[in-house]
PDB file of N, CA and C in Angstrom:
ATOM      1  N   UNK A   1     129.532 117.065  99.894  1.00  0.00           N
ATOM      2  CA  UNK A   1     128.949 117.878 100.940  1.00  0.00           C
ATOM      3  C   UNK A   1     127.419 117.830 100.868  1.00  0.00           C
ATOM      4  N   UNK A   2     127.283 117.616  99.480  1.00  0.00           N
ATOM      5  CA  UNK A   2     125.547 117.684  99.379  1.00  0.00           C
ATOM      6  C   UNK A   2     124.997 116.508  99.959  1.00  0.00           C
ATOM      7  N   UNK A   3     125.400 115.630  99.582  1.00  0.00           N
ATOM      8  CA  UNK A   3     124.784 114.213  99.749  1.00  0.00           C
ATOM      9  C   UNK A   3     125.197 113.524 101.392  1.00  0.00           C
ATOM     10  N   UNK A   4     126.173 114.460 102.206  1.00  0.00           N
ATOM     11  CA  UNK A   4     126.247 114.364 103.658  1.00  0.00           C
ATOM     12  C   UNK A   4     125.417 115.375 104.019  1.00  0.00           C
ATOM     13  N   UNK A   5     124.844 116.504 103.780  1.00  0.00           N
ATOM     14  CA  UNK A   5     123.563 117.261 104.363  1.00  0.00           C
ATOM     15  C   UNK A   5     122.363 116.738 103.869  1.00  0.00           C
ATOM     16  N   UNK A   6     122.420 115.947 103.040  1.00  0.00           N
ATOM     17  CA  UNK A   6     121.019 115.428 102.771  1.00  0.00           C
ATOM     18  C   UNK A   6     120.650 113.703 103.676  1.00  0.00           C
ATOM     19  N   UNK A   7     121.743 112.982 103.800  1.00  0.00           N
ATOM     20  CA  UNK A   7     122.118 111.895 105.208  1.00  0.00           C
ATOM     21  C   UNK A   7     121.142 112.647 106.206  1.00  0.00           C
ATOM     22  N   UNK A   8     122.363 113.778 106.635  1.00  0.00           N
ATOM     23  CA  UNK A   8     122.039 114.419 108.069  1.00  0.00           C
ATOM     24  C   UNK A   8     120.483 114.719 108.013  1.00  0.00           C
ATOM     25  N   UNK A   9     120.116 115.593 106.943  1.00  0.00           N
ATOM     26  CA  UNK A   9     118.423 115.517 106.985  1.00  0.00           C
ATOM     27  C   UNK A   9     117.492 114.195 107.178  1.00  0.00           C
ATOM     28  N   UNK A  10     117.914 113.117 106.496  1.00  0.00           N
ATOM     29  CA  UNK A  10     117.232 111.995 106.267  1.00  0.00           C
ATOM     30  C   UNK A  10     117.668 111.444 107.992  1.00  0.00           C
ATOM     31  N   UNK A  11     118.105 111.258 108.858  1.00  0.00           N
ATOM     32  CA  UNK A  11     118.703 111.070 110.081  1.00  0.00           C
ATOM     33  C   UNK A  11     117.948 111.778 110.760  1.00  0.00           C
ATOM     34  N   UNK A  12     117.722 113.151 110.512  1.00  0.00           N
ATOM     35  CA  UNK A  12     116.778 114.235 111.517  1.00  0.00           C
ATOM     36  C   UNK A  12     115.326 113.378 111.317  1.00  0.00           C
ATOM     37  N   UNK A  13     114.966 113.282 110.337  1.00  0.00           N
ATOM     38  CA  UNK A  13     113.630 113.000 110.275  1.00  0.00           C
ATOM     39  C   UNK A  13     113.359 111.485 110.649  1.00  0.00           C
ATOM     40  N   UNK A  14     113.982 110.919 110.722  1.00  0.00           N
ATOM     41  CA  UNK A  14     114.179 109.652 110.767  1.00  0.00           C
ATOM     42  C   UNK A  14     113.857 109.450 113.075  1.00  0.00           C
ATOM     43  N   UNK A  15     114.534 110.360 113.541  1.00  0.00           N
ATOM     44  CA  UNK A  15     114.487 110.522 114.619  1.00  0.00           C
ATOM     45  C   UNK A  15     113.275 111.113 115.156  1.00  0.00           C
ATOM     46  N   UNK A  16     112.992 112.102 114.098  1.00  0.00           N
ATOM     47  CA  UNK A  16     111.572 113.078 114.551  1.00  0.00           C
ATOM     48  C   UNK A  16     110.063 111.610 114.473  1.00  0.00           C
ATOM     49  N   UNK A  17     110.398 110.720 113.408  1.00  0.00           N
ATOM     50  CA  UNK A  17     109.607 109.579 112.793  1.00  0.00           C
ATOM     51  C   UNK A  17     109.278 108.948 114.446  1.00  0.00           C
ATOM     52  N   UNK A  18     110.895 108.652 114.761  1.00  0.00           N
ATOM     53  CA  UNK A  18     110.737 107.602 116.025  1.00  0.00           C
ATOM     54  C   UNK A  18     109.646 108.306 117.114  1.00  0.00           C
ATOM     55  N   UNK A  19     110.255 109.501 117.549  1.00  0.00           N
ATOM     56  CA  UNK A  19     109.190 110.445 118.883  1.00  0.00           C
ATOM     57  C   UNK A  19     108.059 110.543 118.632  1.00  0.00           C
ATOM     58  N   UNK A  20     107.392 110.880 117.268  1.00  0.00           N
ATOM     59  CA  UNK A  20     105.950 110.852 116.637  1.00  0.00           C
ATOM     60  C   UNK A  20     105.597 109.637 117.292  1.00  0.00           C
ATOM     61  N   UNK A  21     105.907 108.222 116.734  1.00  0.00           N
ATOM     62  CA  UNK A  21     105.553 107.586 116.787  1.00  0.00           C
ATOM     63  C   UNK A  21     105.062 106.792 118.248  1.00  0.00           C
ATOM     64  N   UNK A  22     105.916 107.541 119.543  1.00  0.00           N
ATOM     65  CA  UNK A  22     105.789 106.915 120.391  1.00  0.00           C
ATOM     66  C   UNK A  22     104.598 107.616 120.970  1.00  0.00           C
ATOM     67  N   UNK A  23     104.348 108.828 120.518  1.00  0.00           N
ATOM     68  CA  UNK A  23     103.116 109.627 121.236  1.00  0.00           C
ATOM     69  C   UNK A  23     101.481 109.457 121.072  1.00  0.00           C
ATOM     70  N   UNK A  24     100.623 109.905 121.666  1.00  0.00           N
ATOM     71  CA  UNK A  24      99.292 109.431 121.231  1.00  0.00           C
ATOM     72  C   UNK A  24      98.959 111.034 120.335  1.00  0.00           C
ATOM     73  N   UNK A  25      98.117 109.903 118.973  1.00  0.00           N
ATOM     74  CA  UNK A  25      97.981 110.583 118.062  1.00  0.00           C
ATOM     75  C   UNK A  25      96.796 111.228 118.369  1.00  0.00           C
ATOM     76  N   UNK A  26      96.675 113.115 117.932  1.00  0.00           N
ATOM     77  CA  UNK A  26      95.791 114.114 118.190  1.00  0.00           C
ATOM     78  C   UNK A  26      95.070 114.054 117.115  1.00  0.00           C
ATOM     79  N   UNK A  27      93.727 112.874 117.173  1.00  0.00           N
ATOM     80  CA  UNK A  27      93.046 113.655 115.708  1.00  0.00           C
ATOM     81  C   UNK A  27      92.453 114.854 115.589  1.00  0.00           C
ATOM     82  N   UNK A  28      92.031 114.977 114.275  1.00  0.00           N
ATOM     83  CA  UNK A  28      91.545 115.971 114.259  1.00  0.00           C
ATOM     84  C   UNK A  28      91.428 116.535 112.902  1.00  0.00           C
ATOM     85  N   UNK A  29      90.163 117.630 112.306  1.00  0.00           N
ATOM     86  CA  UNK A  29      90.408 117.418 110.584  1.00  0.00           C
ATOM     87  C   UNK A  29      91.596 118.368 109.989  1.00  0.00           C
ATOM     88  N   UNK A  30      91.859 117.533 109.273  1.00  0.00           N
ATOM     89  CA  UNK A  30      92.733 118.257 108.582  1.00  0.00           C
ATOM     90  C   UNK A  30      92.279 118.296 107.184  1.00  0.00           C
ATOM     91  N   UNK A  31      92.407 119.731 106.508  1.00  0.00           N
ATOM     92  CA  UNK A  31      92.151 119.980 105.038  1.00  0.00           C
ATOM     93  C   UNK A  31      93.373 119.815 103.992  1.00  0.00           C
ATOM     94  N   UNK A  32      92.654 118.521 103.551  1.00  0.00           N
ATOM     95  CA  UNK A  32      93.957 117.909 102.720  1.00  0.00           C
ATOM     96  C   UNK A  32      93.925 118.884 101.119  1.00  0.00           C
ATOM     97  N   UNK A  33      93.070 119.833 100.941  1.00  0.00           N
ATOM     98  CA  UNK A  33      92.748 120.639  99.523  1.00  0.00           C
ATOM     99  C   UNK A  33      94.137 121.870 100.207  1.00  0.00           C
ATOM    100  N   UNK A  34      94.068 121.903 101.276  1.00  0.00           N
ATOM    101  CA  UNK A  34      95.035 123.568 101.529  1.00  0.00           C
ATOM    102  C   UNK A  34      96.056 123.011 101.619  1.00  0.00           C
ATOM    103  N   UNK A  35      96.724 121.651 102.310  1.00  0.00           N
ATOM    104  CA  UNK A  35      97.696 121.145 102.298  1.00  0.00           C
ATOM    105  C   UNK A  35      98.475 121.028 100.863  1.00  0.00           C
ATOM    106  N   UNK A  36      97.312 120.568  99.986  1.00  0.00           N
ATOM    107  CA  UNK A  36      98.054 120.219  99.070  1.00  0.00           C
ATOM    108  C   UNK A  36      98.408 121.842  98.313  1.00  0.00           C
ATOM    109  N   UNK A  37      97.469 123.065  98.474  1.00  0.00           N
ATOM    110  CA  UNK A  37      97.615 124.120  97.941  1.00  0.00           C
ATOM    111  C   UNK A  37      99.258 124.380  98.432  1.00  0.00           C
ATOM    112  N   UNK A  38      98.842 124.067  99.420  1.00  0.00           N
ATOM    113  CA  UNK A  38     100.383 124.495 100.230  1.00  0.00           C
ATOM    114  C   UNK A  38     101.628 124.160  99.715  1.00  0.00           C
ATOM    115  N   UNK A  39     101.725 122.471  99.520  1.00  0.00           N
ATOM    116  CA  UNK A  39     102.968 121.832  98.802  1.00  0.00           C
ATOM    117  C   UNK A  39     103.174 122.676  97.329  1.00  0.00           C
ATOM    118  N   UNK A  40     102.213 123.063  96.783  1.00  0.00           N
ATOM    119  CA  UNK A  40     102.335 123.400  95.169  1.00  0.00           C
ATOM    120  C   UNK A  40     102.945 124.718  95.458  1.00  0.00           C
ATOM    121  N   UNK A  41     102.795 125.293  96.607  1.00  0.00           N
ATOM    122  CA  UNK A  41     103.281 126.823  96.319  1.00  0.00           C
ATOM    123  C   UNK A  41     104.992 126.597  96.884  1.00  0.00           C
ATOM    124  N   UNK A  42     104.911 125.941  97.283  1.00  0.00           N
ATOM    125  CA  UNK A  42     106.380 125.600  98.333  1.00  0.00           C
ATOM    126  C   UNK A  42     107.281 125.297  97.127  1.00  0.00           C
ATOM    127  N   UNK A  43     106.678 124.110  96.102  1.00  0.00           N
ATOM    128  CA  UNK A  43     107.353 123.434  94.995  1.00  0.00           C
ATOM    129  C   UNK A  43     107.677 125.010  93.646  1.00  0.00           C
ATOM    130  N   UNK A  44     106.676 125.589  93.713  1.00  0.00           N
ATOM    131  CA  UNK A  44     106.689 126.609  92.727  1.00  0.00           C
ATOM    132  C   UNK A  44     107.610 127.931  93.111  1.00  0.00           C
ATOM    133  N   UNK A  45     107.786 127.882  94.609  1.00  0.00           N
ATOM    134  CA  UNK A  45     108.907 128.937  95.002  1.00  0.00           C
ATOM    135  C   UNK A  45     110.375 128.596  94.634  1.00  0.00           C
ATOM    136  N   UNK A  46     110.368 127.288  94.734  1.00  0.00           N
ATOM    137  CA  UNK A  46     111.637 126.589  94.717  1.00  0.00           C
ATOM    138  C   UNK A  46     112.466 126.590  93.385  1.00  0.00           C
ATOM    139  N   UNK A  47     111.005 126.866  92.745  1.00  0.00           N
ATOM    140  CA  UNK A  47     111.976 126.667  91.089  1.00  0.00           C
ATOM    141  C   UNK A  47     111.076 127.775  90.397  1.00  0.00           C
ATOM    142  N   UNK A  48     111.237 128.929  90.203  1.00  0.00           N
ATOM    143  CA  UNK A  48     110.293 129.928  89.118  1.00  0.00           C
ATOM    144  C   UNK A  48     110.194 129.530  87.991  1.00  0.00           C
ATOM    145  N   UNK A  49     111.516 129.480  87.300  1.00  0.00           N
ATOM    146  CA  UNK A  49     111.616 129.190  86.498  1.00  0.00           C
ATOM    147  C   UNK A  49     110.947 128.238  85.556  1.00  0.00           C
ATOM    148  N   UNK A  50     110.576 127.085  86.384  1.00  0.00           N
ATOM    149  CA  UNK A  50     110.089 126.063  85.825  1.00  0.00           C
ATOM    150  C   UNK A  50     108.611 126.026  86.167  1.00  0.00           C
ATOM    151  N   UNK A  51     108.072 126.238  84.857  1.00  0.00           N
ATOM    152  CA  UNK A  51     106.222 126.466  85.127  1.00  0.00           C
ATOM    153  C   UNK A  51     105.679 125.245  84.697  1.00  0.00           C
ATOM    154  N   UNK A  52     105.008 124.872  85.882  1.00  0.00           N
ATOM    155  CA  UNK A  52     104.262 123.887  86.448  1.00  0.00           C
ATOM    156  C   UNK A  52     102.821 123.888  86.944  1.00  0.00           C
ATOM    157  N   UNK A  53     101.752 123.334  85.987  1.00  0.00           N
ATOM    158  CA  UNK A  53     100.445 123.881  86.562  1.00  0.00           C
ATOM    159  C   UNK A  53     100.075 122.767  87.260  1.00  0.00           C
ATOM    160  N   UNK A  54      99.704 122.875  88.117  1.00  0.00           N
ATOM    161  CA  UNK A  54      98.868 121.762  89.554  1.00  0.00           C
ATOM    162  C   UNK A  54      97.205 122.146  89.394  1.00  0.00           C
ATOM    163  N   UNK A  55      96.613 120.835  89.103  1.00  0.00           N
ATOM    164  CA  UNK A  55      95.760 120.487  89.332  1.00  0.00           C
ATOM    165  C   UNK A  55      95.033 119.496  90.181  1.00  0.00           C
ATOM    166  N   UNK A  56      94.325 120.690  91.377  1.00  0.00           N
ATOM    167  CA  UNK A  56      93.942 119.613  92.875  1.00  0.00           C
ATOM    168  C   UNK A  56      92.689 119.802  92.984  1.00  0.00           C
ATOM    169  N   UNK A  57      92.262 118.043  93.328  1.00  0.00           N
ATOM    170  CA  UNK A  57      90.280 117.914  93.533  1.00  0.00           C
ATOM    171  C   UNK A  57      89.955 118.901  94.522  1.00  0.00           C
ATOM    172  N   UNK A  58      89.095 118.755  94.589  1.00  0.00           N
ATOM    173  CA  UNK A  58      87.593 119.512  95.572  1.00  0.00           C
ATOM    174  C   UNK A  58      88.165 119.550  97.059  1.00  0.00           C
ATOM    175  N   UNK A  59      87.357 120.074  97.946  1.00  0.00           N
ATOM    176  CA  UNK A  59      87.589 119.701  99.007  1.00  0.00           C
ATOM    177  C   UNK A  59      87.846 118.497  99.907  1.00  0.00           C
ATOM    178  N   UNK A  60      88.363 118.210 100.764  1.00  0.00           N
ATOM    179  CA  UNK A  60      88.895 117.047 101.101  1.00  0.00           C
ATOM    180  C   UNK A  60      89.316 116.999 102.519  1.00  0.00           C
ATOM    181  N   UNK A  61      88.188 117.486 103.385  1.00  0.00           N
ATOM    182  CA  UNK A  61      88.744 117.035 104.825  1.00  0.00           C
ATOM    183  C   UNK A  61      88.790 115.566 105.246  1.00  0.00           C
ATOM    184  N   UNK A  62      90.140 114.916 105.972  1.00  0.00           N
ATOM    185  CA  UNK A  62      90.200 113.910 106.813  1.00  0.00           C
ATOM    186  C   UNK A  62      90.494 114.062 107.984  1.00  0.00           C
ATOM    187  N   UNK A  63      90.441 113.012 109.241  1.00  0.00           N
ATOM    188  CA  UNK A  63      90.787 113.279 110.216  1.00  0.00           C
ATOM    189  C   UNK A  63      92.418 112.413 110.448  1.00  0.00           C
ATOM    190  N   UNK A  64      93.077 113.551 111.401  1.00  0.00           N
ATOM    191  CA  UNK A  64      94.254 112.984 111.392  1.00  0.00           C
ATOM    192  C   UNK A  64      95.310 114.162 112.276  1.00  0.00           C
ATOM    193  N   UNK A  65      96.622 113.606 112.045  1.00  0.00           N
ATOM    194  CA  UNK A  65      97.493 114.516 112.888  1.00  0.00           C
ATOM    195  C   UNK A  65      97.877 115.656 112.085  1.00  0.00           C
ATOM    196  N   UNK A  66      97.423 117.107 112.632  1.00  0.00           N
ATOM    197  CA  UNK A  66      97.740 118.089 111.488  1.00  0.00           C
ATOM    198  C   UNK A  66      99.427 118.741 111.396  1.00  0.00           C
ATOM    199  N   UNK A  67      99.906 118.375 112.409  1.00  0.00           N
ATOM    200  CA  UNK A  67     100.862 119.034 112.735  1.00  0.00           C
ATOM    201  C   UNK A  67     102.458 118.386 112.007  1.00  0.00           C
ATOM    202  N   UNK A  68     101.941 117.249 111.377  1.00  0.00           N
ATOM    203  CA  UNK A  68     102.621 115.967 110.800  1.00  0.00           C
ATOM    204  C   UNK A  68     102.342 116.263 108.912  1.00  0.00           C
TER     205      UNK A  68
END
C-alpha cells in the first residue's frame, strides 16, 4: 500500500512537472536562505525524535520561479 501511494505521488508530480513546464516562467527573487530554513523545519517536524542540526550559508537571493 505504501509503495502504491508513493507511485501515485511520484505520477502527481510527474504531471504537475509536465504543466510547469509548458508555461512561461515568472521570474523573480527568490530567498534561497528561508527556503532552505523552511525545508529544515519541515524535515525536523517530521521526525522529533531525531536531532539534527542544519547548518545554512548567508543570504542567498536568486532569481527564479518562487512558487516551484
Amino acid at each position: 500500500r505504501e509503495n502504491a501511494q508513493r507511485m501515485g505521488q511520484l505520477i502527481d508530480d510527474m504531471l504537475t512537472l509536465s504543466r510547469v513546464s509548458r508555461q512561461e516562467m515568472s521570474r523573480q527573487p527568490v530567498d534561497l536562505m528561508a527556503l532552505a530554513n523552511e525545508i529544515a523545519t519541515m524535515l525536523g517536524d517530521s521526525d522529533p525524535q531525531r536531532k539534527v542540526h542544519f547548518k545554512i550559508a548567508g543570504q542567498a537571493i536568486v532569481e527564479g520561479e518562487a512558487g516551484w
